[in-house]
PDB file of N, CA and C in Angstrom:
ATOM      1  N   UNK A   1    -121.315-151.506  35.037  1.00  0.00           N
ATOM      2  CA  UNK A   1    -119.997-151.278  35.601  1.00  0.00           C
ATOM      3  C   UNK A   1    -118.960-152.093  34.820  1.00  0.00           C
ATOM      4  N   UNK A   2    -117.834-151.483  34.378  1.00  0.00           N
ATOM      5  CA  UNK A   2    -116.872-152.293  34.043  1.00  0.00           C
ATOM      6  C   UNK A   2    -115.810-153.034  34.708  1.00  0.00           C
ATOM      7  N   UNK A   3    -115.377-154.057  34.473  1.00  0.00           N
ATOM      8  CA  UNK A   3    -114.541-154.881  34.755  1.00  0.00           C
ATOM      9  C   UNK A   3    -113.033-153.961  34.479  1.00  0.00           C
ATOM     10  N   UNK A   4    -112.593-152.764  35.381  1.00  0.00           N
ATOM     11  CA  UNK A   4    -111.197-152.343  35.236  1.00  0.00           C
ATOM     12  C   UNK A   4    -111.174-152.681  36.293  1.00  0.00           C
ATOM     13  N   UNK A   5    -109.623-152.850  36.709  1.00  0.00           N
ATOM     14  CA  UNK A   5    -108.755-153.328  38.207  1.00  0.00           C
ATOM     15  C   UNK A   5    -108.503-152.258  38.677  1.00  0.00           C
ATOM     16  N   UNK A   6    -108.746-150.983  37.691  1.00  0.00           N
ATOM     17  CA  UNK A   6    -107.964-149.657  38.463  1.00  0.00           C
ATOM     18  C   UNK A   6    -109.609-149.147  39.496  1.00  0.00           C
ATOM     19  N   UNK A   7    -110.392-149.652  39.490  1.00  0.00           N
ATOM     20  CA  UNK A   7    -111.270-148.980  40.040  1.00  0.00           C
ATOM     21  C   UNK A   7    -111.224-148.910  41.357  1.00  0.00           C
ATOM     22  N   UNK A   8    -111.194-147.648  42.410  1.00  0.00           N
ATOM     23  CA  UNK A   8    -110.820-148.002  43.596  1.00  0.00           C
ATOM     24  C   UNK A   8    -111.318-148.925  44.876  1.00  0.00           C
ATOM     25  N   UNK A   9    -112.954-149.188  44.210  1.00  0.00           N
ATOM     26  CA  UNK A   9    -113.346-150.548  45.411  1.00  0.00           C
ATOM     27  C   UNK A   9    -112.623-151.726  44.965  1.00  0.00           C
ATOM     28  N   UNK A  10    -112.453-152.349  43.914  1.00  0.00           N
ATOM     29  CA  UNK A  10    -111.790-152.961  43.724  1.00  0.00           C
ATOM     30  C   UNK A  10    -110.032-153.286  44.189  1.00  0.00           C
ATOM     31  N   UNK A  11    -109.286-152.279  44.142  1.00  0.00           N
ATOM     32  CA  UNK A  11    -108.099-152.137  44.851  1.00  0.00           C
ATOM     33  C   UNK A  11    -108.303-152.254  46.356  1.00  0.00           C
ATOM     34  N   UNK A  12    -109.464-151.223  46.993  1.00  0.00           N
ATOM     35  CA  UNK A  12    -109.780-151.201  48.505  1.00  0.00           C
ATOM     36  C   UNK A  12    -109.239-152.804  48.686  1.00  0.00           C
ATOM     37  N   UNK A  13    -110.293-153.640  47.899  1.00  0.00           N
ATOM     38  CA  UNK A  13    -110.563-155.196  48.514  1.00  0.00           C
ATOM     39  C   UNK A  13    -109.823-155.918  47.761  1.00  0.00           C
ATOM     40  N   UNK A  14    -108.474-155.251  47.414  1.00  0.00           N
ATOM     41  CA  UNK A  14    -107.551-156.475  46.495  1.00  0.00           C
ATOM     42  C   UNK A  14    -106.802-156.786  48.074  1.00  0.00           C
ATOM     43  N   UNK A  15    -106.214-158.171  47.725  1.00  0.00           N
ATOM     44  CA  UNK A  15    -105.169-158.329  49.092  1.00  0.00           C
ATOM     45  C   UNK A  15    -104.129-157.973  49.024  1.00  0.00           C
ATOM     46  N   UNK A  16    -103.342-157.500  50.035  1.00  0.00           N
ATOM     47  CA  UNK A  16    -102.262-156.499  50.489  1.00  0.00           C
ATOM     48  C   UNK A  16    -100.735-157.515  50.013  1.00  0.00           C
ATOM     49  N   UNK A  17     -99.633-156.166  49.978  1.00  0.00           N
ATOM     50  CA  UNK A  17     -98.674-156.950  49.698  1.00  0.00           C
ATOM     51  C   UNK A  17     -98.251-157.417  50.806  1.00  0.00           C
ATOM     52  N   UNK A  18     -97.670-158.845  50.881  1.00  0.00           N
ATOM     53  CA  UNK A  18     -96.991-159.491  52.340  1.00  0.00           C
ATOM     54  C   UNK A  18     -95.394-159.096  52.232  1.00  0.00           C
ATOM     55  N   UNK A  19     -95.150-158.061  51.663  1.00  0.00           N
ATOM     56  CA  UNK A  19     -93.781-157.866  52.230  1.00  0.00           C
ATOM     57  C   UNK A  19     -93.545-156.854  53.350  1.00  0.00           C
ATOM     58  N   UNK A  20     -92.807-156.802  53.494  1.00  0.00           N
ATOM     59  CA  UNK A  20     -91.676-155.506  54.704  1.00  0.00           C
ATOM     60  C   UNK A  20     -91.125-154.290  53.966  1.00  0.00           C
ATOM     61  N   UNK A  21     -91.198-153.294  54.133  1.00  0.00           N
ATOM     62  CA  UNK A  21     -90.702-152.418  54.020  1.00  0.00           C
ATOM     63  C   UNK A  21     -89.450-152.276  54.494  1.00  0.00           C
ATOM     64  N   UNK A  22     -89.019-150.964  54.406  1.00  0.00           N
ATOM     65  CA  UNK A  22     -87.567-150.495  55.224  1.00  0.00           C
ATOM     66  C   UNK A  22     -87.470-150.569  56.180  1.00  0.00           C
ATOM     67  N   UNK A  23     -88.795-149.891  56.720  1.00  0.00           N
ATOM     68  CA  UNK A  23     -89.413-149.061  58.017  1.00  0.00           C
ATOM     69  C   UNK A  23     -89.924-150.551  58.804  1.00  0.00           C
ATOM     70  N   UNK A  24     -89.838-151.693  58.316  1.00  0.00           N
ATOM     71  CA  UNK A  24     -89.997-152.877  59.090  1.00  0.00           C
ATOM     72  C   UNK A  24     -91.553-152.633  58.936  1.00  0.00           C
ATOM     73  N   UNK A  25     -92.518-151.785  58.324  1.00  0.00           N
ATOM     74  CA  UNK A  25     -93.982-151.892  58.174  1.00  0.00           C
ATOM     75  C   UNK A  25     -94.354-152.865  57.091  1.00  0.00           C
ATOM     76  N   UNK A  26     -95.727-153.055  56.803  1.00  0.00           N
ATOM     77  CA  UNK A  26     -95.753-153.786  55.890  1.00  0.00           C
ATOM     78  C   UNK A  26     -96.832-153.297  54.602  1.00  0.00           C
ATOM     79  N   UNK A  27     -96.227-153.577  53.788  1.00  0.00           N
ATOM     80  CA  UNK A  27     -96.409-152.558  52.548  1.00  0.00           C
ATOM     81  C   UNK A  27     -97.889-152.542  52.129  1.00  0.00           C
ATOM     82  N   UNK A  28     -98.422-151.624  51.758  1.00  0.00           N
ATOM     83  CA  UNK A  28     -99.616-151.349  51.443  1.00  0.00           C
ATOM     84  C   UNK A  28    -100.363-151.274  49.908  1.00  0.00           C
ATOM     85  N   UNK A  29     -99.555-151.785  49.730  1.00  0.00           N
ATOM     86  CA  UNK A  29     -99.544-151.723  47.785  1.00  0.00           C
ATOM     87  C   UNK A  29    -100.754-153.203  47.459  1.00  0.00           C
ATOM     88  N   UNK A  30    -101.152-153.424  46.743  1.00  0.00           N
ATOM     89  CA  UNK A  30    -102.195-154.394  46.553  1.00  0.00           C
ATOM     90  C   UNK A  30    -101.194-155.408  45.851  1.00  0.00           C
ATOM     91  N   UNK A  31    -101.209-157.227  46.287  1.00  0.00           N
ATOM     92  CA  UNK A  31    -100.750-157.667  45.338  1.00  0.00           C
ATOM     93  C   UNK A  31    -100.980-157.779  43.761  1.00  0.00           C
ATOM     94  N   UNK A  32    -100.321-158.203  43.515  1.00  0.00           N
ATOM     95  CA  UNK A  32     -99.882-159.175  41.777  1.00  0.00           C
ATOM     96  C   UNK A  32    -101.494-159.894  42.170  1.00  0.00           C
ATOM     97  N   UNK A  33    -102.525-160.190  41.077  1.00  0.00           N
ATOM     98  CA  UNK A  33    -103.423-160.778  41.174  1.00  0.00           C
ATOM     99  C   UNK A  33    -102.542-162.250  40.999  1.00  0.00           C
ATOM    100  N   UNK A  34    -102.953-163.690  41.880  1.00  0.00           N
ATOM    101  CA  UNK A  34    -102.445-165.068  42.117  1.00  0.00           C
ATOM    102  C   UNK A  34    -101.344-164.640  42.461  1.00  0.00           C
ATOM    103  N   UNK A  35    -100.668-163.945  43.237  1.00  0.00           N
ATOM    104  CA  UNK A  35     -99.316-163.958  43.845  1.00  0.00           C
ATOM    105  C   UNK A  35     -99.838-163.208  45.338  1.00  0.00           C
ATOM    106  N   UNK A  36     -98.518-163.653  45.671  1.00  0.00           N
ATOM    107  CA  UNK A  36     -98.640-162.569  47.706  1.00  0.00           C
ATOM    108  C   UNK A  36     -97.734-161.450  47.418  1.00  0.00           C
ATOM    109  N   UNK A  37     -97.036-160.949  46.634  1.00  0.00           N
ATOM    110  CA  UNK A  37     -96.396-159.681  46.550  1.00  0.00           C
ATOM    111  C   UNK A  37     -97.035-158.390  45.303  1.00  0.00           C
ATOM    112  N   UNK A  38     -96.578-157.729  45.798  1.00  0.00           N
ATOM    113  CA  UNK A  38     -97.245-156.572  44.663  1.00  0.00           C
ATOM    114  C   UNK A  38     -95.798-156.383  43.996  1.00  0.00           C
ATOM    115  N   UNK A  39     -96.498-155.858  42.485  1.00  0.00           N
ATOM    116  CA  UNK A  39     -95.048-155.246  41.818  1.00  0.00           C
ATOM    117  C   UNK A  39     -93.755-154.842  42.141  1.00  0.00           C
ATOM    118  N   UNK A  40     -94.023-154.025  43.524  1.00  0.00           N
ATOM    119  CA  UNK A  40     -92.874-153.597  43.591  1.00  0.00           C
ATOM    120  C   UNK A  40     -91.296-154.401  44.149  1.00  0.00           C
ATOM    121  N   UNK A  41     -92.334-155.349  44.813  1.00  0.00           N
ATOM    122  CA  UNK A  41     -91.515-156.198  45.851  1.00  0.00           C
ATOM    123  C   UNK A  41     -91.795-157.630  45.179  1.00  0.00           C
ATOM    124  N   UNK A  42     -91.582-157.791  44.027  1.00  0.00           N
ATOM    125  CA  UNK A  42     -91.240-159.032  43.057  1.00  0.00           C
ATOM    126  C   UNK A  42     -92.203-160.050  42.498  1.00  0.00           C
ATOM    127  N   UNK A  43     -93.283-159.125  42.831  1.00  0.00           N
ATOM    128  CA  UNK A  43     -94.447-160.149  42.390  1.00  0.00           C
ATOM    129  C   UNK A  43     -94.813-160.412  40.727  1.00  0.00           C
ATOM    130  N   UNK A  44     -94.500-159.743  39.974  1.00  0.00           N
ATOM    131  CA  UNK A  44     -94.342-159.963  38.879  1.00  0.00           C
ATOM    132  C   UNK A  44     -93.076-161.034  38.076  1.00  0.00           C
ATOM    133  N   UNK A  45     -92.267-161.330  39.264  1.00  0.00           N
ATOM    134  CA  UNK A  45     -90.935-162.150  38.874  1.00  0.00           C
ATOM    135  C   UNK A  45     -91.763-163.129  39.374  1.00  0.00           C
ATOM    136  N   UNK A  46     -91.398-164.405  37.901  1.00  0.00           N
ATOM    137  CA  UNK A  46     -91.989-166.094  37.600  1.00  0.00           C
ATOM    138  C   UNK A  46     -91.067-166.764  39.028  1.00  0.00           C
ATOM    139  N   UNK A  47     -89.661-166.066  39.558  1.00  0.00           N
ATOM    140  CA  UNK A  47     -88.841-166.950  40.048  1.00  0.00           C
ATOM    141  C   UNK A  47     -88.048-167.138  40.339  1.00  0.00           C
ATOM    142  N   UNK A  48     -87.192-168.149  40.357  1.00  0.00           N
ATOM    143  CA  UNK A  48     -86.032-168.778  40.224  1.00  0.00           C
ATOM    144  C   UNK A  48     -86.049-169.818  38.959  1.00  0.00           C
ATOM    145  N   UNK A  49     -84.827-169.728  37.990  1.00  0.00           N
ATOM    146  CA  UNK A  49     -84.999-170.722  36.955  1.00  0.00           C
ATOM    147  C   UNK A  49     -85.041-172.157  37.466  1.00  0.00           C
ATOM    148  N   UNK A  50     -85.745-172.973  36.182  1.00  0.00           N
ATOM    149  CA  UNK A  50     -86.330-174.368  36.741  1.00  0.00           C
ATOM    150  C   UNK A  50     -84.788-175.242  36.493  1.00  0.00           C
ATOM    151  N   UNK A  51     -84.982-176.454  37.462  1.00  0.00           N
ATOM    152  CA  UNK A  51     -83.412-176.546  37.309  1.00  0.00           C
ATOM    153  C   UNK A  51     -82.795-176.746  38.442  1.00  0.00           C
ATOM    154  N   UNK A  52     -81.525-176.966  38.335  1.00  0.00           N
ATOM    155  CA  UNK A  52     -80.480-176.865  39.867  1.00  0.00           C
ATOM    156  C   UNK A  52     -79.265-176.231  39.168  1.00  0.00           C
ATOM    157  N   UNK A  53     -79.384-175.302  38.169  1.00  0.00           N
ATOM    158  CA  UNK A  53     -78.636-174.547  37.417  1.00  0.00           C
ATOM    159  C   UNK A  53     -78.507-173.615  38.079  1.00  0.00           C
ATOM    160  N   UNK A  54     -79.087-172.865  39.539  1.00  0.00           N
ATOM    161  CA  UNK A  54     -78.342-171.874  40.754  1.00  0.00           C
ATOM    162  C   UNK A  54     -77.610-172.454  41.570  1.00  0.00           C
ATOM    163  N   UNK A  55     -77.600-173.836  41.276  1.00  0.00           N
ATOM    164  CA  UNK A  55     -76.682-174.885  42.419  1.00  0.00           C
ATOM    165  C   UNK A  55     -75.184-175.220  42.107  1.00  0.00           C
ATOM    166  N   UNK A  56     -75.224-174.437  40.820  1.00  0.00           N
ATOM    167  CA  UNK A  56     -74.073-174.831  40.334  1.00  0.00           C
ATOM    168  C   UNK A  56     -72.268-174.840  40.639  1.00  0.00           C
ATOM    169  N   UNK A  57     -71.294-175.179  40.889  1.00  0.00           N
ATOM    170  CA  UNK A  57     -70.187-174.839  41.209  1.00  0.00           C
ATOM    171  C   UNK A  57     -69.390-174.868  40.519  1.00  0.00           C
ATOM    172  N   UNK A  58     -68.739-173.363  40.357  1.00  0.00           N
ATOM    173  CA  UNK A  58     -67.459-173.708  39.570  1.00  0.00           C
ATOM    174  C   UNK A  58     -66.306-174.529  39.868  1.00  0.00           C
ATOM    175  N   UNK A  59     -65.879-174.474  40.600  1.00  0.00           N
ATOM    176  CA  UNK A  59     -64.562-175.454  41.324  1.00  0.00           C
ATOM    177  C   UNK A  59     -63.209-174.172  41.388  1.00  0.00           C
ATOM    178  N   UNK A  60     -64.020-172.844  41.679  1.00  0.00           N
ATOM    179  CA  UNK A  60     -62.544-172.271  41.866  1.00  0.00           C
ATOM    180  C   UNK A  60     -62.110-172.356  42.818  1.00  0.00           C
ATOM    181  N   UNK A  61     -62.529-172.435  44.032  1.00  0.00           N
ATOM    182  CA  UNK A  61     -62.332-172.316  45.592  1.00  0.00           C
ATOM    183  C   UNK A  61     -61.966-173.597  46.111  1.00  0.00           C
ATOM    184  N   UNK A  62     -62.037-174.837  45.021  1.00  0.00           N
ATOM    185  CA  UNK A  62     -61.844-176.206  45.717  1.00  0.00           C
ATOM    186  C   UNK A  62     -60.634-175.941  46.199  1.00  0.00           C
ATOM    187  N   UNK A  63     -60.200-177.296  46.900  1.00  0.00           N
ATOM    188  CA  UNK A  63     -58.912-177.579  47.397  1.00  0.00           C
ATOM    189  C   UNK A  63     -58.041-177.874  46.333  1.00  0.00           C
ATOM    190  N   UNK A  64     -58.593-178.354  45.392  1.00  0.00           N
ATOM    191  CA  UNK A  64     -57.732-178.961  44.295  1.00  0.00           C
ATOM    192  C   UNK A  64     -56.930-177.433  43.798  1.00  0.00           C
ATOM    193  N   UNK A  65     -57.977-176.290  43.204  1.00  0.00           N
ATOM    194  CA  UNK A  65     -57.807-175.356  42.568  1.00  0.00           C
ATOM    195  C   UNK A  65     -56.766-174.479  43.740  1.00  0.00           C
ATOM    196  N   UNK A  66     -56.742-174.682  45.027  1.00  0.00           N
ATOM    197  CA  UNK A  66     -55.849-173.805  45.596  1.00  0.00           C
ATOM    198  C   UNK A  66     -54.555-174.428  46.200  1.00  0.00           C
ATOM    199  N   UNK A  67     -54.716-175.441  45.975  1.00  0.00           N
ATOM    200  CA  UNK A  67     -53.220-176.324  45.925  1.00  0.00           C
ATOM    201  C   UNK A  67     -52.030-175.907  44.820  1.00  0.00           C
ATOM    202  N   UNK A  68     -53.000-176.111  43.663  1.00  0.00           N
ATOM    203  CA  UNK A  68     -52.430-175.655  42.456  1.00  0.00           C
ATOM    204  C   UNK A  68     -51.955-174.292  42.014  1.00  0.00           C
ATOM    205  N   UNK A  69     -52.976-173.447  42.730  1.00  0.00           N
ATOM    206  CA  UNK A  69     -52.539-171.953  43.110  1.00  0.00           C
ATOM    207  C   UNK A  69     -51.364-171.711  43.692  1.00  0.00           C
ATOM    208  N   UNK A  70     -51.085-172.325  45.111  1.00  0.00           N
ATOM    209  CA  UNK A  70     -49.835-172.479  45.430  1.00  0.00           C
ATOM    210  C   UNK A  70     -48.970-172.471  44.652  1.00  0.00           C
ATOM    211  N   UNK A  71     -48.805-174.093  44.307  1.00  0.00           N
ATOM    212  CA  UNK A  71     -47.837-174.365  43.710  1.00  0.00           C
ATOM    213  C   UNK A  71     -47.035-173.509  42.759  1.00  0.00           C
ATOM    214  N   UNK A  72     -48.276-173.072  42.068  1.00  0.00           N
ATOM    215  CA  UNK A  72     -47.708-171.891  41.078  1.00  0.00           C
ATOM    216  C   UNK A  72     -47.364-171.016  41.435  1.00  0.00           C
ATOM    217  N   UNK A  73     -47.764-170.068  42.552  1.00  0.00           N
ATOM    218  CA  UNK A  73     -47.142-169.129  43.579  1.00  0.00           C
ATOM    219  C   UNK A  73     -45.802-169.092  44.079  1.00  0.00           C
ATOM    220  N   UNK A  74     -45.786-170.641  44.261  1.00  0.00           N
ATOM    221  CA  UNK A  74     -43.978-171.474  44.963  1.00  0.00           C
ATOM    222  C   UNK A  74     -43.326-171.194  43.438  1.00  0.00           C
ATOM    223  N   UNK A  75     -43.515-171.613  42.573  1.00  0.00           N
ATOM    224  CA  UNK A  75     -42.352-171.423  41.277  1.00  0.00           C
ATOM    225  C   UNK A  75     -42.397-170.111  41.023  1.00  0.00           C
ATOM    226  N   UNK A  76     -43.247-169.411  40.858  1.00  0.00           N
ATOM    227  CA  UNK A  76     -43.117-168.012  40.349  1.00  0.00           C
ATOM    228  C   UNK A  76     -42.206-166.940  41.478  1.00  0.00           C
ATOM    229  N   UNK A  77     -41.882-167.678  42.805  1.00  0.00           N
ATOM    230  CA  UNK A  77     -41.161-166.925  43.193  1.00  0.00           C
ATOM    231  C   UNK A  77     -40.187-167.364  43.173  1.00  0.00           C
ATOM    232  N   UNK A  78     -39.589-169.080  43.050  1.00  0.00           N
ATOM    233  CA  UNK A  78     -38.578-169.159  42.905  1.00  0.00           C
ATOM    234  C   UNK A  78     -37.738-168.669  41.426  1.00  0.00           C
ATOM    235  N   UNK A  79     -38.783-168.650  40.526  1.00  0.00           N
ATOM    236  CA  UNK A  79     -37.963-167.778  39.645  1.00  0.00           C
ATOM    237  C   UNK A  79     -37.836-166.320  39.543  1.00  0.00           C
ATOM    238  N   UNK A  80     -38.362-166.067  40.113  1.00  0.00           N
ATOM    239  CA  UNK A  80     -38.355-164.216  40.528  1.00  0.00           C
ATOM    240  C   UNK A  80     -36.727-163.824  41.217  1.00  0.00           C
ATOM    241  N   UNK A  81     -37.017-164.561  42.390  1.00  0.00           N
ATOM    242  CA  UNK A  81     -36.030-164.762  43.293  1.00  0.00           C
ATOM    243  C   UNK A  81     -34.162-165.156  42.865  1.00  0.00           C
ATOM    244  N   UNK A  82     -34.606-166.074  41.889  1.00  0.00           N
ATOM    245  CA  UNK A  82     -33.328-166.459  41.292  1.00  0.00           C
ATOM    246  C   UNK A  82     -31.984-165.417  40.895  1.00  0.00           C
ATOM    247  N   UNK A  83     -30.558-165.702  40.876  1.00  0.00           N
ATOM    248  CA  UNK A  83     -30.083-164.780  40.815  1.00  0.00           C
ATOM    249  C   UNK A  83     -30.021-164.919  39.078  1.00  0.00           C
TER     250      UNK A  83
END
């Protein structure tokens, strides 16, 4: 017998994917061999990059950045406005 993964006892007794479906069921697809998801539902993705490089902030939304927004808002109409 050969060692393929496609063989169907082998799939029978692979373990199931642990995700959710649409339908709130839970998916029947065999995982990613060393993972809990199957292909479809991200088991082939390593991740999240290593790092705190998703933690990152730009500073557009600070207080600083919308003060300054203002401000510039306040002159641009007073010169709009001007006769």
């Amino acid at each position: 017998m050969r060692n393929n993964a496609m063989e169907p006892e082998i799939l029978a007794a692979a373990p199931r994917c642990l995700a959710k479906t649409r339908k709130a069921t839970a998916c029947q697809s065999p995982a990613v061999k060393g993972r809990k998801r199957c292909r479809m539902h991200g088991g082939t993705n390593p991740g999240a990059p290593k790092g705190n490089q998703n933690a990152r902030k730009h500073g557009g939304y600070s207080a600083q950045t919308k003060e300054a927004m203002r401000y510039v808002k306040a002159i641009a109409r007073l010169v709009r406005d001007a006769p």
